[in-house]
C-alpha atoms as a PDB file:
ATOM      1  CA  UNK A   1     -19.150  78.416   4.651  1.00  0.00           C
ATOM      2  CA  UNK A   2     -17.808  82.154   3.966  1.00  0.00           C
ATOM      3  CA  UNK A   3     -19.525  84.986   3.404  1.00  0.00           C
ATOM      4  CA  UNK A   4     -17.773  87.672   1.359  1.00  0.00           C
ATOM      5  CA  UNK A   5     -18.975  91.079   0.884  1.00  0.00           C
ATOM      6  CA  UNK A   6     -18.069  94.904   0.246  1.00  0.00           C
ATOM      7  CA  UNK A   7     -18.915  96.903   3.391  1.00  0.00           C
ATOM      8  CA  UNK A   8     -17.824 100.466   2.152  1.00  0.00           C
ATOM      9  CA  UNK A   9     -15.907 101.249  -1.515  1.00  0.00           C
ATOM     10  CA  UNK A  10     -12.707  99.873   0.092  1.00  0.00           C
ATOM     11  CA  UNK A  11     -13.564  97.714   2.911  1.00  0.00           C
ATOM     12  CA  UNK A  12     -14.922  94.082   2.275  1.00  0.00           C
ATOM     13  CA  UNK A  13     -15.824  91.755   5.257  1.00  0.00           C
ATOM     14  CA  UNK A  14     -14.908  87.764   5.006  1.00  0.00           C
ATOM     15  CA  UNK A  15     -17.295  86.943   7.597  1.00  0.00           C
ATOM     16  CA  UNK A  16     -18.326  82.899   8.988  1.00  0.00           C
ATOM     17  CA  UNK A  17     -21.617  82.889  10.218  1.00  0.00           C
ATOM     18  CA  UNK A  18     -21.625  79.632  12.276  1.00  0.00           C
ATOM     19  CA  UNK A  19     -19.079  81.124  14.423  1.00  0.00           C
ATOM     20  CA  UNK A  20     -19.939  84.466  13.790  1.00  0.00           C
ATOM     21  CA  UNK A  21     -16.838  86.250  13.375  1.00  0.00           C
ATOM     22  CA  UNK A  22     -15.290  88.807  11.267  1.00  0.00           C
ATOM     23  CA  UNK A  23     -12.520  89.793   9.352  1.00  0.00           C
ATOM     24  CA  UNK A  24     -12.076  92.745   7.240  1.00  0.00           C
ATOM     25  CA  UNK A  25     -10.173  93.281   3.655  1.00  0.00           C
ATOM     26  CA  UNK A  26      -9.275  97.087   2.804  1.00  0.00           C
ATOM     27  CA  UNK A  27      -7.607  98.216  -0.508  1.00  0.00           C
ATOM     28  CA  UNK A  28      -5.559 100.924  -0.392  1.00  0.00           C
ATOM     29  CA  UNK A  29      -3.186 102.625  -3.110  1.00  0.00           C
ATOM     30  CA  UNK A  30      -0.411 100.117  -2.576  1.00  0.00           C
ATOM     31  CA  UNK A  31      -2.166  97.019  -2.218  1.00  0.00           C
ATOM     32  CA  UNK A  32      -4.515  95.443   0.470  1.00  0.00           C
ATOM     33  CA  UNK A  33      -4.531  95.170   3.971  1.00  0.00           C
ATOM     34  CA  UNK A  34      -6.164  92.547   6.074  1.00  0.00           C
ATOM     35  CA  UNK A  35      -7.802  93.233   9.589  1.00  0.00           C
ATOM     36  CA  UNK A  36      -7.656  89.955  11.254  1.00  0.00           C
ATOM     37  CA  UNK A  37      -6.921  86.906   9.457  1.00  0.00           C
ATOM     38  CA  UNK A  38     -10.144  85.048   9.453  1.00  0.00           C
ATOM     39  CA  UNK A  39     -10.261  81.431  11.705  1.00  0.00           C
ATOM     40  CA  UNK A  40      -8.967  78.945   9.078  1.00  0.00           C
ATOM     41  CA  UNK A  41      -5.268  78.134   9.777  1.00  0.00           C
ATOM     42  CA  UNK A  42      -4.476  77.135   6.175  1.00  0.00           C
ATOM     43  CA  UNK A  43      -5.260  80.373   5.161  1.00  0.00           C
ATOM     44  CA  UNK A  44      -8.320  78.931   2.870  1.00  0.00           C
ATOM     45  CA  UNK A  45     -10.546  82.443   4.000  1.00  0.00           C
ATOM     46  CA  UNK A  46      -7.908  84.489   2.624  1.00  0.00           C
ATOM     47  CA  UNK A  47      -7.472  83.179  -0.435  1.00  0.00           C
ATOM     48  CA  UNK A  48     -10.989  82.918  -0.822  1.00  0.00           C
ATOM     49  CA  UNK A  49     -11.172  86.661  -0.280  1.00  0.00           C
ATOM     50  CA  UNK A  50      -8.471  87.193  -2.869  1.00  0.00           C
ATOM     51  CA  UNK A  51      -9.660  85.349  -5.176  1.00  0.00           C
ATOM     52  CA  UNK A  52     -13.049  87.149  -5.282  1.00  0.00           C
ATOM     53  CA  UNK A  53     -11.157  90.585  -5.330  1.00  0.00           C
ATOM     54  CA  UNK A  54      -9.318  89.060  -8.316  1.00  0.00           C
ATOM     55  CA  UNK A  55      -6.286  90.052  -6.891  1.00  0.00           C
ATOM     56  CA  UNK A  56      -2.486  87.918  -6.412  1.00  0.00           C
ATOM     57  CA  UNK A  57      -1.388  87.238  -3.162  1.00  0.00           C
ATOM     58  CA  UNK A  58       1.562  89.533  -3.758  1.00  0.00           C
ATOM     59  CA  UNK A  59      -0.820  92.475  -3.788  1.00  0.00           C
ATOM     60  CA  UNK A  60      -1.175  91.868   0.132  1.00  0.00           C
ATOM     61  CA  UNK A  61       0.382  94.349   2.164  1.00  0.00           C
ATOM     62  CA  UNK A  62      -0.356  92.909   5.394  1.00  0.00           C
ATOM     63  CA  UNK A  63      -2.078  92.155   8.416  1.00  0.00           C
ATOM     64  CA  UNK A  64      -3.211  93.839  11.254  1.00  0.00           C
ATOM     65  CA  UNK A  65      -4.815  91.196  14.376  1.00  0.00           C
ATOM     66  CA  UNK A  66      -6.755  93.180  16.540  1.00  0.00           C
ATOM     67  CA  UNK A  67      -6.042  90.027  18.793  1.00  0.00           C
ATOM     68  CA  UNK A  68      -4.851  86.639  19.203  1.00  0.00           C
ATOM     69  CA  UNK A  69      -7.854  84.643  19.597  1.00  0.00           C
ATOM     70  CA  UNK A  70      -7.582  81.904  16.766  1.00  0.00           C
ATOM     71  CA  UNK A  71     -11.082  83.545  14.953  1.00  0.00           C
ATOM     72  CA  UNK A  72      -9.115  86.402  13.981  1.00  0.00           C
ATOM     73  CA  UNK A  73      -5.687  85.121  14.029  1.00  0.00           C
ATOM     74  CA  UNK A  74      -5.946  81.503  12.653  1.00  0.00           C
ATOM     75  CA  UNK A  75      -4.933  82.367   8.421  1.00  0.00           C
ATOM     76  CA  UNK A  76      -1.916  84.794  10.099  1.00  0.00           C
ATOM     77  CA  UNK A  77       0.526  82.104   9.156  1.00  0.00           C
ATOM     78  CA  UNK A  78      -0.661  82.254   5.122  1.00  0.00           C
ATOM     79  CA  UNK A  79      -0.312  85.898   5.038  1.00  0.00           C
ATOM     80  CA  UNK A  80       3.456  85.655   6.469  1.00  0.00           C
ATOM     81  CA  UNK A  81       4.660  82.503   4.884  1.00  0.00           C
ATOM     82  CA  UNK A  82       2.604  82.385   1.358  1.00  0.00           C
ATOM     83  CA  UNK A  83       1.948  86.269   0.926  1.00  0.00           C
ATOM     84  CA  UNK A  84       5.369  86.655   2.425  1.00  0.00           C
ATOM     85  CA  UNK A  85       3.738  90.354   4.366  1.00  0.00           C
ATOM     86  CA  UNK A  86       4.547  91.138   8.027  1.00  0.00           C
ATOM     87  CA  UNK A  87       1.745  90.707  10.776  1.00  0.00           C
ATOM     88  CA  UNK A  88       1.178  93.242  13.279  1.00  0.00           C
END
């Protein structure tokens, strides 16, 4: 289960309360930009997130892992390989 919900006017959080992690979605003018890449590795949280923001995957502009640990790193591969967007 994913939760999916607007924090501020341009920040949403996909957040998994079992494991109790977080990762965050932020719209700016050019597209959106993910902070951390949720836990599931076939990138399942992120389109989930899109999907709610009604938005393509090509409006992703890429993602930012504040680290490596496979709850925040885990949908990195979608993002590079299906969104075709760098991550940092």
């Amino acid at each position: 289960m994913v939760d999916f919900f607007k924090v501020i006017d341009n920040v949403w959080c996909i957040r998994r309360p079992s494991y109790l992690t977080c990762s965050y979605v932020v719209s700016t003018d050019e597209g959106y930009v993910f902070i951390d890449a949720s836990m599931d590795s076939k990138g399942r949280d992120i389109a989930f997130a899109l999907e709610k923001l009604k938005a393509p995957s090509s409006s992703v502009r890429g993602v930012i892992l504040t680290h490596w640990h496979n709850d925040h790193s885990g949908g990195a591969d979608y993002i590079q390989k299906i969104c075709t967007r760098p991550v940092y």
